[in-house]
Each structure stands twice: as structure tokens, then as C-alpha cells.
C-alpha atoms as a PDB file:
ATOM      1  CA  UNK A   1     107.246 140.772 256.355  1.00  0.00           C
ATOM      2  CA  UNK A   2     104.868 142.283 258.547  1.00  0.00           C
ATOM      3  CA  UNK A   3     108.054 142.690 261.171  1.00  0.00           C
ATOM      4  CA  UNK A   4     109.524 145.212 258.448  1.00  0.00           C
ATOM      5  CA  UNK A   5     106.614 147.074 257.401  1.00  0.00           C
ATOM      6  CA  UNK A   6     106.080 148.139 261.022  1.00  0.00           C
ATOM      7  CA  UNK A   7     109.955 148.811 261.689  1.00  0.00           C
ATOM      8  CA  UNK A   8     109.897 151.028 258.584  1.00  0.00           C
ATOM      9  CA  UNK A   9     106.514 152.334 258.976  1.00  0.00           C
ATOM     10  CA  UNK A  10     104.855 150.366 256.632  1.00  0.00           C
ATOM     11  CA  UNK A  11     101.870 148.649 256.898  1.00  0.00           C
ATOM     12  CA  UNK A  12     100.624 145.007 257.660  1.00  0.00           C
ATOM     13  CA  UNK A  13      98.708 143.351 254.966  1.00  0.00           C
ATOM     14  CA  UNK A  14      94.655 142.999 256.519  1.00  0.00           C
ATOM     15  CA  UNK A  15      93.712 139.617 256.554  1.00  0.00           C
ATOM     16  CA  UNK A  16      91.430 140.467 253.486  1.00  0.00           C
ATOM     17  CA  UNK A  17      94.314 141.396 251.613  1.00  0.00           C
ATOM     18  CA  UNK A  18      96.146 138.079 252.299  1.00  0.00           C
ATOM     19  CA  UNK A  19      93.090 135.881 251.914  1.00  0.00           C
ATOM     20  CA  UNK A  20      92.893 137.491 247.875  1.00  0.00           C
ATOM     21  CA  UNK A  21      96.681 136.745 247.584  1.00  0.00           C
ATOM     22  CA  UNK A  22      96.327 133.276 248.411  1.00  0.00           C
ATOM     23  CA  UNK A  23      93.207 132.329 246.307  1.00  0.00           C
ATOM     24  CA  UNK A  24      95.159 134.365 243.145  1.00  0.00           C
ATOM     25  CA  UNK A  25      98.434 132.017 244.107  1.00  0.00           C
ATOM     26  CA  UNK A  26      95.644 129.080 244.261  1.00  0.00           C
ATOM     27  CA  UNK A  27      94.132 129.859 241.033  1.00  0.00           C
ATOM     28  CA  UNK A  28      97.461 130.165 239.204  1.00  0.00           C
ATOM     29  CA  UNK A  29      98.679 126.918 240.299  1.00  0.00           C
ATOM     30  CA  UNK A  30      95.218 125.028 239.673  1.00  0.00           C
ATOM     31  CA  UNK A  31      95.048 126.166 236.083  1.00  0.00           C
ATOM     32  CA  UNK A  32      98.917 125.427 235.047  1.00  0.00           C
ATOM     33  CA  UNK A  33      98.145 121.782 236.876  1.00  0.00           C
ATOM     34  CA  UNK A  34      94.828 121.947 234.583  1.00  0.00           C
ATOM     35  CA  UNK A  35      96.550 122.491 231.552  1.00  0.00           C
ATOM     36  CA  UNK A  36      99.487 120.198 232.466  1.00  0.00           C
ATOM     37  CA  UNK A  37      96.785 117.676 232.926  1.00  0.00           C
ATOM     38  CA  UNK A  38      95.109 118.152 229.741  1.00  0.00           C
ATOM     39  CA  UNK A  39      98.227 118.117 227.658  1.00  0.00           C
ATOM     40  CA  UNK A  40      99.320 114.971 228.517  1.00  0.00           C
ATOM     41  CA  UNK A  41      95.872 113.272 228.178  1.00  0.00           C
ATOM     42  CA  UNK A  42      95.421 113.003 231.764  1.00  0.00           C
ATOM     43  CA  UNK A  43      91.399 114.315 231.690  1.00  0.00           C
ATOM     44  CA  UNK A  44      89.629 113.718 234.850  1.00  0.00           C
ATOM     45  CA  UNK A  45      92.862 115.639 236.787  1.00  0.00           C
ATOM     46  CA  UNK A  46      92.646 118.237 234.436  1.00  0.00           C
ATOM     47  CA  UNK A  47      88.742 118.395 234.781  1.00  0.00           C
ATOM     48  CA  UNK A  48      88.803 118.837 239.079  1.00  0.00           C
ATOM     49  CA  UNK A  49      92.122 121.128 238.366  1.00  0.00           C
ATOM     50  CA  UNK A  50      89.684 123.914 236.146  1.00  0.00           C
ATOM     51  CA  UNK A  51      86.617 123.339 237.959  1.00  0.00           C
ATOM     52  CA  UNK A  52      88.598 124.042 241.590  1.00  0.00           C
ATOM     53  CA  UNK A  53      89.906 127.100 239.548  1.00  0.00           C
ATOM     54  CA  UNK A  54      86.465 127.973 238.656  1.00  0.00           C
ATOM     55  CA  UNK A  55      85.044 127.828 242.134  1.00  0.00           C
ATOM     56  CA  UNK A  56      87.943 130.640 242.754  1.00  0.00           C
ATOM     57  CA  UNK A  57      87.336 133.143 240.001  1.00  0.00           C
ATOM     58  CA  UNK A  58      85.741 133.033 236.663  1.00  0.00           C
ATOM     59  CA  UNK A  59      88.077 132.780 233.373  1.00  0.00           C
ATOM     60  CA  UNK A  60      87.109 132.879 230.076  1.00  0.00           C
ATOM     61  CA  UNK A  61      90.111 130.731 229.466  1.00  0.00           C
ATOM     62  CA  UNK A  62      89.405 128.258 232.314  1.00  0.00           C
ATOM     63  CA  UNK A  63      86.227 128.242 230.773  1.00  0.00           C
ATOM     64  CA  UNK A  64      87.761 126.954 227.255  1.00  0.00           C
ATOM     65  CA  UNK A  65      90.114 124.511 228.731  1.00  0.00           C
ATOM     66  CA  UNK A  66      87.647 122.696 230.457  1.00  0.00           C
ATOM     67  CA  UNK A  67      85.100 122.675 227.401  1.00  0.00           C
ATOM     68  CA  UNK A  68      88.336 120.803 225.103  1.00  0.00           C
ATOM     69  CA  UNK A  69      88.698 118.160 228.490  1.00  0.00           C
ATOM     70  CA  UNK A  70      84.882 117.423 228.686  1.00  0.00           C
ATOM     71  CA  UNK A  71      85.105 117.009 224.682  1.00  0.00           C
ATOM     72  CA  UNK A  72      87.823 114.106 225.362  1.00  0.00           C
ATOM     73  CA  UNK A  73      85.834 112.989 227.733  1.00  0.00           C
ATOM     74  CA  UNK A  74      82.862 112.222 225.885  1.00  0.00           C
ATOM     75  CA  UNK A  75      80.605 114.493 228.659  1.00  0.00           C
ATOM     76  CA  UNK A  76      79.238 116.933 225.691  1.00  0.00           C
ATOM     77  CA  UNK A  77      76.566 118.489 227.288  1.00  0.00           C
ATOM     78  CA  UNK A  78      78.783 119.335 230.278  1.00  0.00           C
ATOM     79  CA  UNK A  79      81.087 121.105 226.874  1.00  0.00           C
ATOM     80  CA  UNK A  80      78.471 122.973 225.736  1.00  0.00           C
ATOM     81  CA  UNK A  81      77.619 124.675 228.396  1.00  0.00           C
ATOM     82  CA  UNK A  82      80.915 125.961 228.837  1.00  0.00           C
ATOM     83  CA  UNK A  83      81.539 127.067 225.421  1.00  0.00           C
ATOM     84  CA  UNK A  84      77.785 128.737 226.067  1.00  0.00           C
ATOM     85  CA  UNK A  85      79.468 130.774 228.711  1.00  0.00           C
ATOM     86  CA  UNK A  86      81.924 132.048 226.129  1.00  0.00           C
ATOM     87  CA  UNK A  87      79.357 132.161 222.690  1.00  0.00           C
ATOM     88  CA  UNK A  88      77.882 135.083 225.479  1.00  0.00           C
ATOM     89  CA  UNK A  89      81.723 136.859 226.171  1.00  0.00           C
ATOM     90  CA  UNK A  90      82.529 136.591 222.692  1.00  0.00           C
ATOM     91  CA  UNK A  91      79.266 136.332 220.096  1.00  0.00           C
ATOM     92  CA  UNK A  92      81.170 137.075 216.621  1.00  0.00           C
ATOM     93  CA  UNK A  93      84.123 134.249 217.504  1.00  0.00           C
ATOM     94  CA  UNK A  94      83.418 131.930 215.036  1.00  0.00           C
ATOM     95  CA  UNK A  95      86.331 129.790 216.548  1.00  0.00           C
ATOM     96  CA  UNK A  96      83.594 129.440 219.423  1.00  0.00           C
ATOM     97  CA  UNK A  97      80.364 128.998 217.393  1.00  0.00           C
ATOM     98  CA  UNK A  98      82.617 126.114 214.966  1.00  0.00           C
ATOM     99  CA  UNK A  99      83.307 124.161 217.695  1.00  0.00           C
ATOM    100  CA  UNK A 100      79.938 124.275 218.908  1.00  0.00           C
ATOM    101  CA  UNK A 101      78.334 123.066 215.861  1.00  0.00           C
ATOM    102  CA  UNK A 102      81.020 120.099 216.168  1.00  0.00           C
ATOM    103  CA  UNK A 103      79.592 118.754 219.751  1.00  0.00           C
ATOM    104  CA  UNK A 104      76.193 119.040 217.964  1.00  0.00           C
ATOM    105  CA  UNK A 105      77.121 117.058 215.583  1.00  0.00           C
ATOM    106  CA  UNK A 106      78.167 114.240 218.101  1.00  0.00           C
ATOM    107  CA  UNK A 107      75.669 114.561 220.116  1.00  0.00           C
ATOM    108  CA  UNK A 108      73.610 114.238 216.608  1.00  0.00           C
ATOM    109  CA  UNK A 109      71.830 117.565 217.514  1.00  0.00           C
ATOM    110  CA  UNK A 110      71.356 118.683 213.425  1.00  0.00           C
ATOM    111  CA  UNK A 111      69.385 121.809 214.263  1.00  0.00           C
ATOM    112  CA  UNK A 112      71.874 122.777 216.874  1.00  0.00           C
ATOM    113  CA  UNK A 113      74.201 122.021 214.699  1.00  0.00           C
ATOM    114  CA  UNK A 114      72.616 124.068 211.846  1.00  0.00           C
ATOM    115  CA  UNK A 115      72.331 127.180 213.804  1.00  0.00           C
ATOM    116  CA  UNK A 116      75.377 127.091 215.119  1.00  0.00           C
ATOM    117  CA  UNK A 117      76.811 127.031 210.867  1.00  0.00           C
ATOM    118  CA  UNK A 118      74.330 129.801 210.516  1.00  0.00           C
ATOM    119  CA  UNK A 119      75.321 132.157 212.933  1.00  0.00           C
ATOM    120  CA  UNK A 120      79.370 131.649 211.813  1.00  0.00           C
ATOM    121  CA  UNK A 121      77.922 132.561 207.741  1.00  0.00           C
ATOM    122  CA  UNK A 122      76.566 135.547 209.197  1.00  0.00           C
ATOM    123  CA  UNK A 123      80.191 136.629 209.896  1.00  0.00           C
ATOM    124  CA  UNK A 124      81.816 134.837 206.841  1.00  0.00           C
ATOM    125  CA  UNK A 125      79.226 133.316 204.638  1.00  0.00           C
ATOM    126  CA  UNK A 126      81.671 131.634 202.336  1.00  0.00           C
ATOM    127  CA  UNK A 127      83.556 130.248 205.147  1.00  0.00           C
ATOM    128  CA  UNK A 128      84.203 126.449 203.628  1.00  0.00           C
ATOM    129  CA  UNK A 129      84.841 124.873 207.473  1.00  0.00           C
ATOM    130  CA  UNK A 130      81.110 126.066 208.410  1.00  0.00           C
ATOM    131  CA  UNK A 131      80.031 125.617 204.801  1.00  0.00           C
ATOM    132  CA  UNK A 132      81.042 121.779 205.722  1.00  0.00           C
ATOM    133  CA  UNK A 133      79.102 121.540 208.748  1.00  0.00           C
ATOM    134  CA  UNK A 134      75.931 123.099 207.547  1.00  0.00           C
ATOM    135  CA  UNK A 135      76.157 120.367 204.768  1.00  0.00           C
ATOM    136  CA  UNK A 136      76.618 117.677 207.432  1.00  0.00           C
ATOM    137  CA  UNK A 137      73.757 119.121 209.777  1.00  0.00           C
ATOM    138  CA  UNK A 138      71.506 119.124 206.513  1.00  0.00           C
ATOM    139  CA  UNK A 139      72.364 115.900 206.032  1.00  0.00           C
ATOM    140  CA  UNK A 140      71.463 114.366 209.716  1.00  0.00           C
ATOM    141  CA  UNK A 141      67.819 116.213 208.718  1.00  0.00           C
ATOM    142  CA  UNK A 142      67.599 114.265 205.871  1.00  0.00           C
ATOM    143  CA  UNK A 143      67.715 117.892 203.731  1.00  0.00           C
ATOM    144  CA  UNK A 144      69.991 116.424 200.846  1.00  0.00           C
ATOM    145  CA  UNK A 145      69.491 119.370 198.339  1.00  0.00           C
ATOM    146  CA  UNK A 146      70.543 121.800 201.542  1.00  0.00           C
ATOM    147  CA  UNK A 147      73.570 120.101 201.940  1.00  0.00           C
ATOM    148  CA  UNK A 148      74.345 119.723 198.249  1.00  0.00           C
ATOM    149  CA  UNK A 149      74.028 123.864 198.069  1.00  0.00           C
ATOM    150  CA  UNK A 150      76.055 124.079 200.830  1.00  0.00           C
ATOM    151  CA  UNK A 151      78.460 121.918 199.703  1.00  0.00           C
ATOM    152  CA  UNK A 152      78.107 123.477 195.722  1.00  0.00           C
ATOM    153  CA  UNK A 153      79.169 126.734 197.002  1.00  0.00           C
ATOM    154  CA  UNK A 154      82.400 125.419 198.573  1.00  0.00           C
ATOM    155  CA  UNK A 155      83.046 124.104 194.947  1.00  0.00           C
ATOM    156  CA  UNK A 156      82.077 127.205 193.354  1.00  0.00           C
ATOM    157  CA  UNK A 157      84.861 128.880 195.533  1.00  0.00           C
ATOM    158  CA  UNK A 158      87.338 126.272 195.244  1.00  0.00           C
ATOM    159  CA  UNK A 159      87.334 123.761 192.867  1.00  0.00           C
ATOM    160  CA  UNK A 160      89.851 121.881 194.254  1.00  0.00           C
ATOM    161  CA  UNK A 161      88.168 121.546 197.500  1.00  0.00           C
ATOM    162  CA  UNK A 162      88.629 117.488 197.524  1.00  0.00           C
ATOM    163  CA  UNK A 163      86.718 117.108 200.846  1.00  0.00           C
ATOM    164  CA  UNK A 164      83.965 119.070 199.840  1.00  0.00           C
ATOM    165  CA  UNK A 165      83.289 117.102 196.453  1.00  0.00           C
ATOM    166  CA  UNK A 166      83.981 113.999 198.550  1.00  0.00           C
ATOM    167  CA  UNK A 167      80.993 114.526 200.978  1.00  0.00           C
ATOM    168  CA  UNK A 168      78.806 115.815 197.528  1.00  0.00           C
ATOM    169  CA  UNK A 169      79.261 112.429 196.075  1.00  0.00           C
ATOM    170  CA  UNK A 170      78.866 110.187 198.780  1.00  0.00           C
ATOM    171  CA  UNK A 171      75.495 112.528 199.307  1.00  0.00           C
ATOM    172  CA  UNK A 172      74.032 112.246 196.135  1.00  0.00           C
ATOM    173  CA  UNK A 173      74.688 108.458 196.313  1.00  0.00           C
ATOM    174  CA  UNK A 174      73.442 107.347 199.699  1.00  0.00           C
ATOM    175  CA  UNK A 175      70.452 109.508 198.056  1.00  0.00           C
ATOM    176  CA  UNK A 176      70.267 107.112 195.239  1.00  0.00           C
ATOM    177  CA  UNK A 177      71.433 109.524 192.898  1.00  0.00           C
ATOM    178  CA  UNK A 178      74.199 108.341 191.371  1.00  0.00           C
ATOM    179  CA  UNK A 179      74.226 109.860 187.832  1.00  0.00           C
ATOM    180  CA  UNK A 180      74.872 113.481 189.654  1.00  0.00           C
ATOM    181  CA  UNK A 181      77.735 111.834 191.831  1.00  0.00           C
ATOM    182  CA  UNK A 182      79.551 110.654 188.752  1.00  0.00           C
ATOM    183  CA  UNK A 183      80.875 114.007 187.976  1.00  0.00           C
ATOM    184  CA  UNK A 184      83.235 114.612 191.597  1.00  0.00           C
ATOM    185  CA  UNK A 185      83.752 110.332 191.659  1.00  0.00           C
ATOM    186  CA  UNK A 186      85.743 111.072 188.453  1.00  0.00           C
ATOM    187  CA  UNK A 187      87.347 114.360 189.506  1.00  0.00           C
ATOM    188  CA  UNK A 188      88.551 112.744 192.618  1.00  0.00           C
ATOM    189  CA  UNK A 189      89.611 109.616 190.950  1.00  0.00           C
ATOM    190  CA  UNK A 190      91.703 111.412 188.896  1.00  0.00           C
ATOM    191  CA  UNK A 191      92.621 113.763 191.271  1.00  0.00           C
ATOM    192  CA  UNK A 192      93.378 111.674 194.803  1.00  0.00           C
ATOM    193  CA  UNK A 193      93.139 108.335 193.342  1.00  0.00           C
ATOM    194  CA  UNK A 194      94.976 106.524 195.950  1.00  0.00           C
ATOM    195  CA  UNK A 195      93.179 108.073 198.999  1.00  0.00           C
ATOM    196  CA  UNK A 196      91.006 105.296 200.889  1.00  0.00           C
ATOM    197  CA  UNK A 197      87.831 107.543 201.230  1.00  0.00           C
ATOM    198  CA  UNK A 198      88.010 107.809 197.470  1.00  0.00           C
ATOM    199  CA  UNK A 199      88.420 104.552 197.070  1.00  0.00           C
ATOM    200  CA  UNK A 200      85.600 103.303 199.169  1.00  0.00           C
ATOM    201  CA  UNK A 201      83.040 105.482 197.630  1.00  0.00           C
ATOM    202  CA  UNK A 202      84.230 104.285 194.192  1.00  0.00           C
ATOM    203  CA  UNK A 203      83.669 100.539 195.193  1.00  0.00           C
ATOM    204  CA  UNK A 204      80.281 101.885 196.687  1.00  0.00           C
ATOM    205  CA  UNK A 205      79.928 103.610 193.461  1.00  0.00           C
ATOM    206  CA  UNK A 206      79.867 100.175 192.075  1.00  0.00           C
ATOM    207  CA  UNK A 207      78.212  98.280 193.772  1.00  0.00           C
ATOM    208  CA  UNK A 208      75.525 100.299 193.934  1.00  0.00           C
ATOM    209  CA  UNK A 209      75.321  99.922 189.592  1.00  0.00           C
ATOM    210  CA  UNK A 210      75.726  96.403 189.919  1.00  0.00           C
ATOM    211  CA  UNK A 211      79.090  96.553 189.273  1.00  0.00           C
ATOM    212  CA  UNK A 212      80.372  93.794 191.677  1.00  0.00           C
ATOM    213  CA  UNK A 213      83.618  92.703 190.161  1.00  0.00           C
ATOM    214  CA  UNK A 214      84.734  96.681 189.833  1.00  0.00           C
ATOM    215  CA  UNK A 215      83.722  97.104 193.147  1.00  0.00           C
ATOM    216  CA  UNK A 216      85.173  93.795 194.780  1.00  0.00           C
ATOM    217  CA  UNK A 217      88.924  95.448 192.440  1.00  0.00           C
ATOM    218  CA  UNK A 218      88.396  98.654 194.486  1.00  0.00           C
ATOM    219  CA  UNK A 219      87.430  97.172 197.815  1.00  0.00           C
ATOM    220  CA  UNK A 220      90.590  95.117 197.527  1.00  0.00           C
ATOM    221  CA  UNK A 221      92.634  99.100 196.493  1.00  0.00           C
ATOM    222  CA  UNK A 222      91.431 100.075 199.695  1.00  0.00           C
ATOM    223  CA  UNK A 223      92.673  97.218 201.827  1.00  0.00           C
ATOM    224  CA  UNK A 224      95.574  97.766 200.029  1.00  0.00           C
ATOM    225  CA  UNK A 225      95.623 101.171 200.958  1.00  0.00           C
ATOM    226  CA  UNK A 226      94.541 100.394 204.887  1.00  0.00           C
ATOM    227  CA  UNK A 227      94.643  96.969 206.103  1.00  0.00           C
ATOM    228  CA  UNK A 228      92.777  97.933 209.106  1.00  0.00           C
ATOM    229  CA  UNK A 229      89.728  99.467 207.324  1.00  0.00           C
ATOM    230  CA  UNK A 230      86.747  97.283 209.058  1.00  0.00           C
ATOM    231  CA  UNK A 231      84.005  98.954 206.703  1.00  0.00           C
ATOM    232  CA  UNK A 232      85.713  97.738 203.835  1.00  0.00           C
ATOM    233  CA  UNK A 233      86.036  94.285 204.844  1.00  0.00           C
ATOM    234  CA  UNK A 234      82.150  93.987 206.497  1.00  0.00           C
ATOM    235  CA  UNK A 235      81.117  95.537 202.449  1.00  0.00           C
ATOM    236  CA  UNK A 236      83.295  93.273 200.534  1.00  0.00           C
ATOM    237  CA  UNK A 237      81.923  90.447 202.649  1.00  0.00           C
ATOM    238  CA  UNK A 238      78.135  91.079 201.999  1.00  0.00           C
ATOM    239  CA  UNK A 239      79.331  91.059 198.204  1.00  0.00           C
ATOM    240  CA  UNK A 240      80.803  88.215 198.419  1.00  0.00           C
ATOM    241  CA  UNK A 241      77.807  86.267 199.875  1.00  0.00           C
ATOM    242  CA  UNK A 242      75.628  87.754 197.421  1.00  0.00           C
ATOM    243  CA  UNK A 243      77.517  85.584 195.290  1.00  0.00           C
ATOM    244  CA  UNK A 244      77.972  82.680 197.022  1.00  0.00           C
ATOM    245  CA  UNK A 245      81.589  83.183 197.920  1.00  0.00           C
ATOM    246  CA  UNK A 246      80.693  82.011 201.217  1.00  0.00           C
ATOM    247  CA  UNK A 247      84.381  81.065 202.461  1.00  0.00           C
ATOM    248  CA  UNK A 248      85.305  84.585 201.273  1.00  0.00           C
ATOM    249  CA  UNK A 249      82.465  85.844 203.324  1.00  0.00           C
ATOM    250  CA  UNK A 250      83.800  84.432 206.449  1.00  0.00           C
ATOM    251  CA  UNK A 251      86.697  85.143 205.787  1.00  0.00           C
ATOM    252  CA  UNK A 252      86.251  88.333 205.951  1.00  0.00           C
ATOM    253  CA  UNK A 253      83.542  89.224 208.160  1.00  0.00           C
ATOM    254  CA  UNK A 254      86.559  87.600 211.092  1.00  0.00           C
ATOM    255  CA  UNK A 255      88.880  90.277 210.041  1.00  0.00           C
ATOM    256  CA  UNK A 256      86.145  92.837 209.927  1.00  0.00           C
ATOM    257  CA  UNK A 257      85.568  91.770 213.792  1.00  0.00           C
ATOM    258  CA  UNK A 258      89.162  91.171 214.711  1.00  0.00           C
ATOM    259  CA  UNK A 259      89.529  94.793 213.658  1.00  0.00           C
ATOM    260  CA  UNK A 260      86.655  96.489 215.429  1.00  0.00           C
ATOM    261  CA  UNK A 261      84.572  94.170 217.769  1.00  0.00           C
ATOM    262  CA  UNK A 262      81.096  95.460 217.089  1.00  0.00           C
ATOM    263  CA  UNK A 263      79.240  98.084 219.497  1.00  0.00           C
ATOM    264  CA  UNK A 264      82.085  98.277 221.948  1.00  0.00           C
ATOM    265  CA  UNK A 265      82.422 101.078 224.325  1.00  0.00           C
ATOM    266  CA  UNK A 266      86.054 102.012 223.078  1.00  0.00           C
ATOM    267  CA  UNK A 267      84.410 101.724 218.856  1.00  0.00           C
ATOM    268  CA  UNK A 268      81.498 104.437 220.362  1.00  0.00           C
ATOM    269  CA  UNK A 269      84.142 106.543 222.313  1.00  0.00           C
ATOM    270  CA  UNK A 270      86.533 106.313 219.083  1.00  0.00           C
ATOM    271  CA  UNK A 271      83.582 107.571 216.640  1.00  0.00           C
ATOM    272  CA  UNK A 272      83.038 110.553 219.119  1.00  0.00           C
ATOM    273  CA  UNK A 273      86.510 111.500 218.965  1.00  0.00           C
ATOM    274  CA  UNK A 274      86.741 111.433 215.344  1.00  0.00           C
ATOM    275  CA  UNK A 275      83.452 113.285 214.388  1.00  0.00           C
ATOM    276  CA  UNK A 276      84.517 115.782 216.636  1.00  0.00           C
ATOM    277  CA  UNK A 277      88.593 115.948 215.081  1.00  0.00           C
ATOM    278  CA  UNK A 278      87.361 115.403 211.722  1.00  0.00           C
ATOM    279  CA  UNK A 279      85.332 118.031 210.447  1.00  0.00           C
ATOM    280  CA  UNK A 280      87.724 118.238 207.074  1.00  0.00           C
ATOM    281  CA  UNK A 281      87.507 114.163 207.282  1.00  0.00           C
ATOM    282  CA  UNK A 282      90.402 113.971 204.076  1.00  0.00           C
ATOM    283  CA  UNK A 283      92.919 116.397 205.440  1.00  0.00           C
ATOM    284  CA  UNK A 284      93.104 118.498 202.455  1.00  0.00           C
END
């Protein structure tokens, strides 16, 4: 090339010239590799791919690629301070600020978490996805009537917001009050009766008003339902030694542990994954 240019009285490229041509070539190819990588699950490629990209010029898009790899990767701190650098680019993206407030909520950061729902409001304050979160930060701070508002607005909006009456029940249960969670356990009964989340807070439901036999009927609808569902196996147990079903107990404590082997590394890494996937846990 640089043969022509001076046989047509053109001019060579300087050295400085070529040297920027070559790290734009470079930076091209890391990134596609990057998001290649990241694609097909491959994380720790994908993670050397954007941060070599990085050390070449600084994307906003590199930047948000490598936050989603460092998610999958469990390395949340390492996420947020990526998706820091782009909260700063981009303040009102509530895409941004959402997915913030979800690695605070796995790294169990509730004011984090809280601010991050409060800053999205600001921008859409009946915004049910940040609506959620905000209930679920005010519920790691142990703020139940917080997170019933929050969750009470979502209603007020939509009334058929299943996930949102879902999470008000199961609040105003674990709280101990269970009168005020009749009301969306019967809505949702007779609204998603077959769905296993229903079903397990209806045997909790239950249980928790000394119910056993209705509960042990429900438990049973939800292994019915999901043959896999650990939680629902380790609860029916603990009823069933309560009253003296001891066999039954066993029986199905083994399953419960055949299913998930407590406090393994892969049951903590699965839990991350989930919390962070699941923010609208029913799918609705």
C-alpha cells in the first residue's frame, strides 16, 4: 500500500496512524470474541475478551457486557462497578438502575437495593418491576408495612398482578399476619390454582392455623405439581414428625437431600442466579 501511495503521490500512513488502526481492528475482534463467549456460557473467556477490550478504549457497551458476565459469574461487586460506570453515562436509564437494585439484592444489600427502586420511581413511580423490588428491599429491612405499600400500589394498578399479591401474602404471613393474607391466598387460589408457589403458600397457609391435614393435601398438590421441589418435601417432613409419622419423615427428608444436598456450592451459586433472573418470581 504504501508502494502505491508514493507511485501516485499519495501518502504513507505515519506509524501513529497505523498503530490506531490496529488497536481499532484489536478492539473489534476482542469484543465480538467477548460476546461470542458470553452467549454460549463460556464466562471467564468472555470476561479477559471485554476487559482486553477495555484496556484498548472505553465502551459503554463493553462496559454492559462485562457487568451481565460478572453477574453469571457470581463476582457482584466486580458488576456493580461496571454498571456504576454506566448509572454515570446514562442517570435516567432505569434499565441500568433495575438491574442494579437486582445485584443488591444478591448481595443482600437492602438499602442499596432500596435506593436503587427509588431513584427508577423518580422516573416512573408506578413502575410495577421497581415497585417489586422496593417491596423486596423493604422486606430484607424487616419494613413489612413498606413493602406491603409498595406492593398495594401494584394491586391498586393492576389487580391482576398475580406476582405482586403473591409476595403480599407470603409477607403478611411470615409476619404472622395471616387474617390480612387471606384475602390474595383466595384470589390466587382461584385465580392460578395449580401454580406451585401458590400452592406452597397455601399449605404454609395451613400449617401455620394448625391446619396439618389441609396442609399435608396441598404439600402433596405441589409435589404433584414439581417432583423436584426440595422445600416442599423438608416442610412436609417436619409435619410429619410433629405427628409422629416418623417413617414419613425420613422418608422424605432423603428426597429433600437427594434433591438439593444442603449448603453446596452449586445450591448457593443456583440461588444467586435465580434472585438475580427472578425478579417477577411467577412469570406472569
Amino acid at each position: 500500500m504504501g508502494f502505491f501511495k508514493s507511485l501516485f503521490g499519495g501518502q504513507t500512513e505515519s506509524p501513529e496512524e497505523q498503530q490506531k488502526e490496529k488497536e481499532a481492528h484489536d478492539f473489534e475482534v476482542l469484543k465480538f470474541d467477548g460476546i461470542k463467549a458470553l452467549r454460549i456460557n463460556q464466562m471467564p473467556h468472555a470476561i479477559r475478551c471485554f476487559e482486553a477490550a477495555l484496556d484498548i478504549k472505553d465502551d459503554l457497551e463493553v462496559h454492559d457486557y462485562l457487568s451481565q458476565a460478572f453477574i453469571h459469574t457470581n463476582q457482584l461487586d466486580e458488576a456493580q462497578q461496571h454498571l456504576s460506570i454506566l448509572l454515570r453515562a446514562e442517570p435516567d436509564n432505569i434499565g441500568i438502575l433495575l438491574r442494579m437494585a437486582n445485584v443488591s439484592f444478591m448481595q443482600e444489600d437492602y438499602d442499596a437495593m432500596a435506593e436503587m427502586c427509588q431513584q427508577t420511581l423518580a422516573l416512573d413511580d408506578n413502575l410495577p418491576a421497581a415497585l417489586m423490588l422496593l417491596a423486596r428491599a423493604h422486606i430484607g429491612q424487616q419494613r413489612t408495612d413498606d413493602a406491603v405499600a409498595a406492593l398495594t400500589k401494584i394491586i391498586d394498578n393492576d389487580a391482576d398482578m398475580a406476582d405482586a399479591r403473591l409476595l403480599r401474602a407470603t409477607t403478611l404471613m411470615e409476619a404472622g399476619r395471616t387474617d390480612e393474607a387471606e384475602a390474595d391466598t383466595a384470589w390466587l387460589m382461584e385465580n392460578v390454582p395449580e401454580h406451585e408457589d401458590v400452592l406452597m403458600l397455601k399449605a404454609r397457609m395451613e400449617h401455620r392455623k394448625g391446619n396439618d391435614d389441609e396442609a399435608l393435601n396441598y404439600y402433596d398438590k405441589v409435589v404433584d405439581v414439581n417432583p423436584f421441589s426440595a422445600d416442599a418435601f423438608r416442610e412436609r417432613a417436619a409435619i410429619k414428625q410433629q405427628h409422629g409419622d416418623q417413617s414419613g419423615y425420613e422418608e422424605d427428608m432423603k428426597r429433600a437431600l437427594e434433591i438439593v444436598p444442603e449448603n453446596t456450592e452449586e445450591d448457593i451459586e443456583q440461588k444467586m442466579r435465580e434472585a438475580y433472573q427472578n425478579s417477577n418470581p411467577m412469570g406472569f
